[in-house]
C-alpha atoms as a PDB file:
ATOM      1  CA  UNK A   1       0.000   0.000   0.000  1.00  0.00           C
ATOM      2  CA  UNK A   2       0.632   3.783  -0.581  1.00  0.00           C
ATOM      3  CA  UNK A   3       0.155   6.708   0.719  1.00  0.00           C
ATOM      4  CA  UNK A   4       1.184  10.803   0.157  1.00  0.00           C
ATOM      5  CA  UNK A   5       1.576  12.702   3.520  1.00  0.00           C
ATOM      6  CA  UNK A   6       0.681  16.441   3.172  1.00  0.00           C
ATOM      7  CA  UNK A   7       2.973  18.652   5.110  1.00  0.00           C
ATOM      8  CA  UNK A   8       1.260  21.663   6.733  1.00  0.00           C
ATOM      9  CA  UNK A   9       2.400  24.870   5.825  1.00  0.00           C
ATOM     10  CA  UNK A  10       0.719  26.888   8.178  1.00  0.00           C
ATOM     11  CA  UNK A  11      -2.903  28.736   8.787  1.00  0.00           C
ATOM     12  CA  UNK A  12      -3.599  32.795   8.894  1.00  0.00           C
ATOM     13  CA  UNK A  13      -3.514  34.312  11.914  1.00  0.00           C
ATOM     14  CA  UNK A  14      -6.240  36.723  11.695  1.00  0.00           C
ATOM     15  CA  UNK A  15      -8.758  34.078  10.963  1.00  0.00           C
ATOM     16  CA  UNK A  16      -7.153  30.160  10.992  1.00  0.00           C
ATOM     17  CA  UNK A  17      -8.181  29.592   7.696  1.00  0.00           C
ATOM     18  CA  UNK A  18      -5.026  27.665   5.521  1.00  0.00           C
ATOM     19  CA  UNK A  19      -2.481  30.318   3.967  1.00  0.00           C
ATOM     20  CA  UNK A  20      -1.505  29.635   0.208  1.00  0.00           C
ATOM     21  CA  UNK A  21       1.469  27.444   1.144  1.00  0.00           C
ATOM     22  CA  UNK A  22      -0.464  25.324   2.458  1.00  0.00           C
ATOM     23  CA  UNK A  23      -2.944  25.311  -0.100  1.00  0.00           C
ATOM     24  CA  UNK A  24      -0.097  24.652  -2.023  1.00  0.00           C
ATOM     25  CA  UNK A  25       0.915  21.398  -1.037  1.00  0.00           C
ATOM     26  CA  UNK A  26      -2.413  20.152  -0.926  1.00  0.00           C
ATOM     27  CA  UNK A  27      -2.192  20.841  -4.267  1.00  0.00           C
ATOM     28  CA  UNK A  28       0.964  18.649  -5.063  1.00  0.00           C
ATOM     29  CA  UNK A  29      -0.565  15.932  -2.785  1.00  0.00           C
ATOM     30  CA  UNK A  30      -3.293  16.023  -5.537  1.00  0.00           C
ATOM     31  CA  UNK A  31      -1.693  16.635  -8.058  1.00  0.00           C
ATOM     32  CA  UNK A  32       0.513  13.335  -7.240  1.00  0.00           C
ATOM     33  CA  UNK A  33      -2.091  11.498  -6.391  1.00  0.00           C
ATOM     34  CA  UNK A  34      -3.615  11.215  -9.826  1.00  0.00           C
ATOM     35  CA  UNK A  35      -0.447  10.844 -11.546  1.00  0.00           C
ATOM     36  CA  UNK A  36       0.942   7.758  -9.172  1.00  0.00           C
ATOM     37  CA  UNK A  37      -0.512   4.663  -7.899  1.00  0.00           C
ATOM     38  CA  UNK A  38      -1.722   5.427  -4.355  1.00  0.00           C
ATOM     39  CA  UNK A  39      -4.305   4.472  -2.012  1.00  0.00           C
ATOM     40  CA  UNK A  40      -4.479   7.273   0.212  1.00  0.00           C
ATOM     41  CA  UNK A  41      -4.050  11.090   1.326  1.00  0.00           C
ATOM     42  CA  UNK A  42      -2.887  12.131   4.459  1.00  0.00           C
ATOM     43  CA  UNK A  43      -3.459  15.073   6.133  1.00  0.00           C
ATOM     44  CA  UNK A  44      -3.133  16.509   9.837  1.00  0.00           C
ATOM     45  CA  UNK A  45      -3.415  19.425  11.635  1.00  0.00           C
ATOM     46  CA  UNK A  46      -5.160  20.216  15.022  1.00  0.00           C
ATOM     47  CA  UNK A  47      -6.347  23.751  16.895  1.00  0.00           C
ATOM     48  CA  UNK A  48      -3.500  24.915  18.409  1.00  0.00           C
ATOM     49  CA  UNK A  49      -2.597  28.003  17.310  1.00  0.00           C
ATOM     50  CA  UNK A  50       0.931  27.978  18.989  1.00  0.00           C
ATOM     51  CA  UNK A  51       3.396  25.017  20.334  1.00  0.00           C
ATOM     52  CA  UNK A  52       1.336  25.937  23.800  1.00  0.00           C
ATOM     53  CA  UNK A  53      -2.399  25.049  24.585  1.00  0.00           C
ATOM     54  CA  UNK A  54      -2.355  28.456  26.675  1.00  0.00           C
ATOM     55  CA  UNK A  55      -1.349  30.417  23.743  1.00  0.00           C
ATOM     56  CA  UNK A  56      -5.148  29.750  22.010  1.00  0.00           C
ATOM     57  CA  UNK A  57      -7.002  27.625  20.287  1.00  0.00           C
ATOM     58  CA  UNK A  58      -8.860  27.926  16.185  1.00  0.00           C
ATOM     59  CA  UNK A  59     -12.220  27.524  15.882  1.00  0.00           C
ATOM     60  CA  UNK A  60     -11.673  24.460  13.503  1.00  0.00           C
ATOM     61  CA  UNK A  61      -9.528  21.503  13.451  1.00  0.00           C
ATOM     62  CA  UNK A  62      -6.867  21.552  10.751  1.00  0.00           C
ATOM     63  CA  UNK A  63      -6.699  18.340   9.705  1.00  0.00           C
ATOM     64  CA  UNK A  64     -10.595  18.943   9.053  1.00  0.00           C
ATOM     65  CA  UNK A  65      -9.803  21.940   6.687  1.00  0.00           C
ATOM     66  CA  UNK A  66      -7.584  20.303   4.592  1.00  0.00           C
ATOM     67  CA  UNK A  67      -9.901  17.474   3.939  1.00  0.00           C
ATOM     68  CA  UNK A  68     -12.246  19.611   2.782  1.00  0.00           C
ATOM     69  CA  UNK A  69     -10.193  22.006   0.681  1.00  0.00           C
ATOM     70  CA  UNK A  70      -8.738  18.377  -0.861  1.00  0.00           C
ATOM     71  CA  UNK A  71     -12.235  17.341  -1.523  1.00  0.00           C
ATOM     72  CA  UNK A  72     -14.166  21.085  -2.168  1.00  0.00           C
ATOM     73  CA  UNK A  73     -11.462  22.829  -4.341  1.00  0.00           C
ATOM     74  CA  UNK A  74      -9.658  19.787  -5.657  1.00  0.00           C
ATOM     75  CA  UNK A  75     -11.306  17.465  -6.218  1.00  0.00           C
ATOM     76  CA  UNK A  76     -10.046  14.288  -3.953  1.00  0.00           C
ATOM     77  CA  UNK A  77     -13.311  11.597  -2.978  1.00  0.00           C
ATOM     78  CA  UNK A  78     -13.778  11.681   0.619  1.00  0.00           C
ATOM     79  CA  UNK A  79     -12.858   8.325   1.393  1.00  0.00           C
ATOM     80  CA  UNK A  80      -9.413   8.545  -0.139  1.00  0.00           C
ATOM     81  CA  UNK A  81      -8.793  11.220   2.527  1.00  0.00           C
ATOM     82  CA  UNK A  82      -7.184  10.011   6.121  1.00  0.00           C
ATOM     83  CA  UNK A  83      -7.184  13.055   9.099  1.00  0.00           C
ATOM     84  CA  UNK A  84      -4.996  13.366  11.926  1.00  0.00           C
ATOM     85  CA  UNK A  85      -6.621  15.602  13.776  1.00  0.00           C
ATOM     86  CA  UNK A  86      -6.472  14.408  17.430  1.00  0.00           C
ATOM     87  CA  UNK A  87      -3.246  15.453  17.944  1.00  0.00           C
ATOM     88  CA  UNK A  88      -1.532  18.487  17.829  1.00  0.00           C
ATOM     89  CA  UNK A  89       1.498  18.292  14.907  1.00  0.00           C
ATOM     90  CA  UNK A  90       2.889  21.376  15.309  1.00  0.00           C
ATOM     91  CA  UNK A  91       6.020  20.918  12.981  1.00  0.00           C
ATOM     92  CA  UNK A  92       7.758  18.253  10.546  1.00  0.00           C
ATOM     93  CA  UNK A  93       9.427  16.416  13.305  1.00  0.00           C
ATOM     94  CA  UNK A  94       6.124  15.480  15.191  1.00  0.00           C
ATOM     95  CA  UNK A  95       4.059  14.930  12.036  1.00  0.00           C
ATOM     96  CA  UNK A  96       6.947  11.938  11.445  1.00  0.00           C
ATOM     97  CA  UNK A  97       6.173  10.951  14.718  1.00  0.00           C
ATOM     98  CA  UNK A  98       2.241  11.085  14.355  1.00  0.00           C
ATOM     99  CA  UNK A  99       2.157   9.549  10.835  1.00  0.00           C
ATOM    100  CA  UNK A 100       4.318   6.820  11.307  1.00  0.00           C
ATOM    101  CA  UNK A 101       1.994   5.022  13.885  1.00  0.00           C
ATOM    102  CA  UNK A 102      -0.646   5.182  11.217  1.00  0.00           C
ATOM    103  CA  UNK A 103       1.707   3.985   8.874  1.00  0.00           C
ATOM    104  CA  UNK A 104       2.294   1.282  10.905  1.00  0.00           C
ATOM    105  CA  UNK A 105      -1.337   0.126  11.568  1.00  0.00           C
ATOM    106  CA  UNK A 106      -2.771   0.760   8.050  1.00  0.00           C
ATOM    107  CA  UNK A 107       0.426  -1.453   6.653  1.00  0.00           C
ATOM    108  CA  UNK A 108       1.677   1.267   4.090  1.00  0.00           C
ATOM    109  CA  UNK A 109       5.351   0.433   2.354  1.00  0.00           C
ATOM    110  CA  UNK A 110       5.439   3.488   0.605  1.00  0.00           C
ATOM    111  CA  UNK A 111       5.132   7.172   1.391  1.00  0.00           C
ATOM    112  CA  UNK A 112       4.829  10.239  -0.396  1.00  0.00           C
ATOM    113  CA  UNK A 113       5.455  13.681   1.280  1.00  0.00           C
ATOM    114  CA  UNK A 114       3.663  16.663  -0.565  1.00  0.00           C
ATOM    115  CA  UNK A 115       5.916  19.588   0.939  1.00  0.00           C
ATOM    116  CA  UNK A 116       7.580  23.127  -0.983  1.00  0.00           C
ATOM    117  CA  UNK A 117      11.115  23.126  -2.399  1.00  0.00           C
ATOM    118  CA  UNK A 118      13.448  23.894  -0.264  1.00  0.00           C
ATOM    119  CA  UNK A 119      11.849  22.164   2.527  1.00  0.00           C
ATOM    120  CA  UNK A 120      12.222  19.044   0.739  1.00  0.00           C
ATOM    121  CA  UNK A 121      15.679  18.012   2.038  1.00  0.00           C
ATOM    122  CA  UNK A 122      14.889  18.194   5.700  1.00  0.00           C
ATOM    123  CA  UNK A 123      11.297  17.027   5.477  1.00  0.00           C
ATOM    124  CA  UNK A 124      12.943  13.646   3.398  1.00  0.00           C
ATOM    125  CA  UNK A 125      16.011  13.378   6.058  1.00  0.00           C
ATOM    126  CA  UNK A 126      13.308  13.531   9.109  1.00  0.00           C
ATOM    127  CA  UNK A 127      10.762  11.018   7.298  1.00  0.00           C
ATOM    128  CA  UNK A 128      13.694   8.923   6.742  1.00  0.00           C
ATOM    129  CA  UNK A 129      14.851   9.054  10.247  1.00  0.00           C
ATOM    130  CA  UNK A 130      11.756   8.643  11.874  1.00  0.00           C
ATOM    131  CA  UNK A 131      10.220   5.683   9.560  1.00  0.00           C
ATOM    132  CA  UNK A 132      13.854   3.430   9.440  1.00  0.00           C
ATOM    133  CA  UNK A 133      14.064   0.834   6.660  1.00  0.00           C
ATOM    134  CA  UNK A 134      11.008  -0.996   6.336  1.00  0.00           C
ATOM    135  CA  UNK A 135       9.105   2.137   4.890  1.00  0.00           C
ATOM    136  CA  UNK A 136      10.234   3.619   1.737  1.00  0.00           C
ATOM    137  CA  UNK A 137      10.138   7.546   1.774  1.00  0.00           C
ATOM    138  CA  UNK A 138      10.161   9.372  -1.334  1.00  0.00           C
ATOM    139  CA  UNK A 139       9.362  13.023  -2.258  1.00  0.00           C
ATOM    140  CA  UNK A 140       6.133  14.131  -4.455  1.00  0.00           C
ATOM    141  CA  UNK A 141       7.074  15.475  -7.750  1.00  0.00           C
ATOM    142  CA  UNK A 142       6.900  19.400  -8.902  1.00  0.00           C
ATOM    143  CA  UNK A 143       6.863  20.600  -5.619  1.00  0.00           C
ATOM    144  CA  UNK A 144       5.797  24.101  -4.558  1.00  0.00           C
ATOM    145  CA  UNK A 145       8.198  27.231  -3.770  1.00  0.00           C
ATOM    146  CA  UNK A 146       7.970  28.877  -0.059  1.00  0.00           C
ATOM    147  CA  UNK A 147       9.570  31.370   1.655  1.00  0.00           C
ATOM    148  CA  UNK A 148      12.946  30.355   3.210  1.00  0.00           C
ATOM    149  CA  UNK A 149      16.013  31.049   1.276  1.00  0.00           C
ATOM    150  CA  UNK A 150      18.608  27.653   0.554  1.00  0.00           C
ATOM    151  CA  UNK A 151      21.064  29.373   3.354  1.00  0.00           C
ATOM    152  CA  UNK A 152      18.554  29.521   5.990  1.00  0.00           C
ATOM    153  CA  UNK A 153      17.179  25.924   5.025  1.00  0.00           C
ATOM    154  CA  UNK A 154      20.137  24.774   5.395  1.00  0.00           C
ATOM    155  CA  UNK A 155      20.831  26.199   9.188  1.00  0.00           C
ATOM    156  CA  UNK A 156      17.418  24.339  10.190  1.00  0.00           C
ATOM    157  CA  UNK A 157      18.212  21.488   8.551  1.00  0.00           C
ATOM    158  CA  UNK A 158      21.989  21.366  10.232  1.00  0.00           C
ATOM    159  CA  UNK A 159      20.166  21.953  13.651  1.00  0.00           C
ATOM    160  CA  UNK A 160      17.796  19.682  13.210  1.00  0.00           C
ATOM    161  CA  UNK A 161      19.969  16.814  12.042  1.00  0.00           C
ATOM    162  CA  UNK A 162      22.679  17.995  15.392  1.00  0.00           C
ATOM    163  CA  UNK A 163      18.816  16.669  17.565  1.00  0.00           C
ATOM    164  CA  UNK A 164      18.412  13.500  16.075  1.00  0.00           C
ATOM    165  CA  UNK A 165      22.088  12.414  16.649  1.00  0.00           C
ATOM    166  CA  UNK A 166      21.984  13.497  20.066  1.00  0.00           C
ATOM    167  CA  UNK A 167      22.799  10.632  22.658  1.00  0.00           C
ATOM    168  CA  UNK A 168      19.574  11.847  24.374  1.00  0.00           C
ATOM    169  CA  UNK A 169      16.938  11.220  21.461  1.00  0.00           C
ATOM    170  CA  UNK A 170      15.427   8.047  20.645  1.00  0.00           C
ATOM    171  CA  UNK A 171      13.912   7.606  17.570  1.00  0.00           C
ATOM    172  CA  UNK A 172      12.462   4.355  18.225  1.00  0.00           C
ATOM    173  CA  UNK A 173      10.147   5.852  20.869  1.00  0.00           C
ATOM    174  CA  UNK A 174       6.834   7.262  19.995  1.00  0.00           C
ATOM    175  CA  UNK A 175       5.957  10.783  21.974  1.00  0.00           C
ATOM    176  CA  UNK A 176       3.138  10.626  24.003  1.00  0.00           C
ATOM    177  CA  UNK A 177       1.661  13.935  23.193  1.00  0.00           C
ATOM    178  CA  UNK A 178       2.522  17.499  21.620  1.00  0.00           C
ATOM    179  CA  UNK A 179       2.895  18.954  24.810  1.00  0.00           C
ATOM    180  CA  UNK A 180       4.895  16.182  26.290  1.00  0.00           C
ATOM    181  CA  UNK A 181       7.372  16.342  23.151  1.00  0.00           C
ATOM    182  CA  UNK A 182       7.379  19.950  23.132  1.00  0.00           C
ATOM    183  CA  UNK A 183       8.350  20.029  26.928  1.00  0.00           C
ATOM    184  CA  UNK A 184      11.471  17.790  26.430  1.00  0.00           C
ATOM    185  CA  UNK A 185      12.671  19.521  23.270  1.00  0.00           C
ATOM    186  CA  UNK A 186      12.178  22.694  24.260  1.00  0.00           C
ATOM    187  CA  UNK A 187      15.996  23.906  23.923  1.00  0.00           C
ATOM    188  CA  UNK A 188      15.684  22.749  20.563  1.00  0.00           C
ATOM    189  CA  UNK A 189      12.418  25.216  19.485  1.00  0.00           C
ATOM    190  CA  UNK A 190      14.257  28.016  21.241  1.00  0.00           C
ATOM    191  CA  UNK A 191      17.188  27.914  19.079  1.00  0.00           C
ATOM    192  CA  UNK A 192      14.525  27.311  16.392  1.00  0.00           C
ATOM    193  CA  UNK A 193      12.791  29.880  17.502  1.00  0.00           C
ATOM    194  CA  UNK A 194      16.079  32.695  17.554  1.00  0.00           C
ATOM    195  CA  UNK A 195      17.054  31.455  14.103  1.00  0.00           C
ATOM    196  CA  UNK A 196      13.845  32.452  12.775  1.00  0.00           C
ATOM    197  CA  UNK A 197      14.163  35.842  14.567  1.00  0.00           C
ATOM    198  CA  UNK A 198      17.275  36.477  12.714  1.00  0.00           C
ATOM    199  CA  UNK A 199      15.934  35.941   9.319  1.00  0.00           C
ATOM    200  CA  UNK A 200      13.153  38.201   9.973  1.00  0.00           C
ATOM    201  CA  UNK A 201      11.313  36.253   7.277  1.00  0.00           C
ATOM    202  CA  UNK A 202       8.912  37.888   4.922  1.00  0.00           C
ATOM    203  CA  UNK A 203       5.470  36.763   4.810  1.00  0.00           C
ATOM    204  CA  UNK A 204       3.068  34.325   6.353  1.00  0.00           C
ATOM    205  CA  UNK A 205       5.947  32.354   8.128  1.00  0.00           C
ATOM    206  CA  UNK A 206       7.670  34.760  10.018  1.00  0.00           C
ATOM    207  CA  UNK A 207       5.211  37.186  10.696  1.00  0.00           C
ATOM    208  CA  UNK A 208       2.212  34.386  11.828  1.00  0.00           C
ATOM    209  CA  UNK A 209       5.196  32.721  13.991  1.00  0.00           C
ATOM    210  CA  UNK A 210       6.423  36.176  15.394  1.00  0.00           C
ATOM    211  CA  UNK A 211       3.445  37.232  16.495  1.00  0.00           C
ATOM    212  CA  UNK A 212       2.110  33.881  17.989  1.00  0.00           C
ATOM    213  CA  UNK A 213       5.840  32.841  19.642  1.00  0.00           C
ATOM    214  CA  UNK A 214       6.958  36.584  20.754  1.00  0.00           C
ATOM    215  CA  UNK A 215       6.575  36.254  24.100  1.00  0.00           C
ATOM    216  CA  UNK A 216       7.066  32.661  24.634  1.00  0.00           C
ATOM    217  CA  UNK A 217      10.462  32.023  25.118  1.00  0.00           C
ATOM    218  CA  UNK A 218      11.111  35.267  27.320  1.00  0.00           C
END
């Protein structure tokens, strides 16, 4: 079996509704879907509007939205679609995490991940990580741009790669919850967090993260 797992990509902060990079990728995930042999679509997304509970809530659930932009705008039946929307993926890491124990049940051997451009490289290297050797991870074809330039990429990727080698992390272990993950990692989304700062990124990313995150780590 096969499946394509649609990265997020974010939602607007004024009213939680998806922002165009995400709309993008669903459109990939579509896009690939009719053009490969696959089973299903996978999509995720909660209501946190943060990494913290505290920090507020969106009226809808994301996983919900995607669904039904996949199925309204695009064109995807309904029962192709799989949500995970009862628990909170708040970034690429934990979406491995979240997807891979579906993986597991359903009996997948092949994934798909619908993500932009220059995301691609750290979204493959954490879906590789995460899944090991019995699931084969592959990228979606023609995937969308976004907004991070290939040097900045590249300093995520570096410090993302520097966690999962980290005597500390197990891979093999599957997080209890968001908030639990979030909790232990937390030195990691700081320095996350300050990179993204420095970039002062234009556009949905920086400015919805900015405004959500500002007084978080302080």
């Amino acid at each position: 079996m096969k499946a394509i797992v649609v990265l997020g990509g974010g939602r607007e902060k004024r009213d939680g509704y998806l922002t165009i990079l995400s709309k993008n990728r669903l459109q990939v995930a579509a896009d690939n879907y009719r053009s490969r042999d696959v089973d299903n679509l996978i999509v995720m997304g909660g209501r946190y509007k943060s990494y913290e509970k505290e920090k507020g809530l969106y009226n809808a659930n994301g996983a919900d939205l995607r669904a039904t932009y996949l199925h309204d705008e695009l064109g995807i039946a309904t029962d192709t679609i799989i949500k995970i929307g009862d628990e909170e993926c708040r970034d690429t890491i934990y979406e491995a995490f979240a997807t891979r124990k579906l993986i597991r049940e359903k009996g997948y051997t092949t994934v798909y991940i619908a993500t932009s451009e220059r995301h691609k490289r750290r979204a493959l290297m954490i879906f590789q990580r995460v899944f090991g050797e019995d699931i084969h991870v592959e990228l979606c074809a023609n995937l969308c741009s976004d907004d991070l330039n290939d040097a900045q990429e590249g300093e995520l990727y570096r410090l993302t790669e520097k966690l999962f080698t980290s005597p500390f992390f197990r891979v093999e272990d599957d997080p209890k919850s968001w908030d639990e993950w979030y909790k232990e990692h937390i030195d990691f989304y700081r320095e996350q967090h300050a990179m993204h700062e420095r970039y002062a990124i234009q556009g949905y990313e920086f400015d919805a993260y900015r405004s959500i995150h500002a007084k978080e780590f302080h």
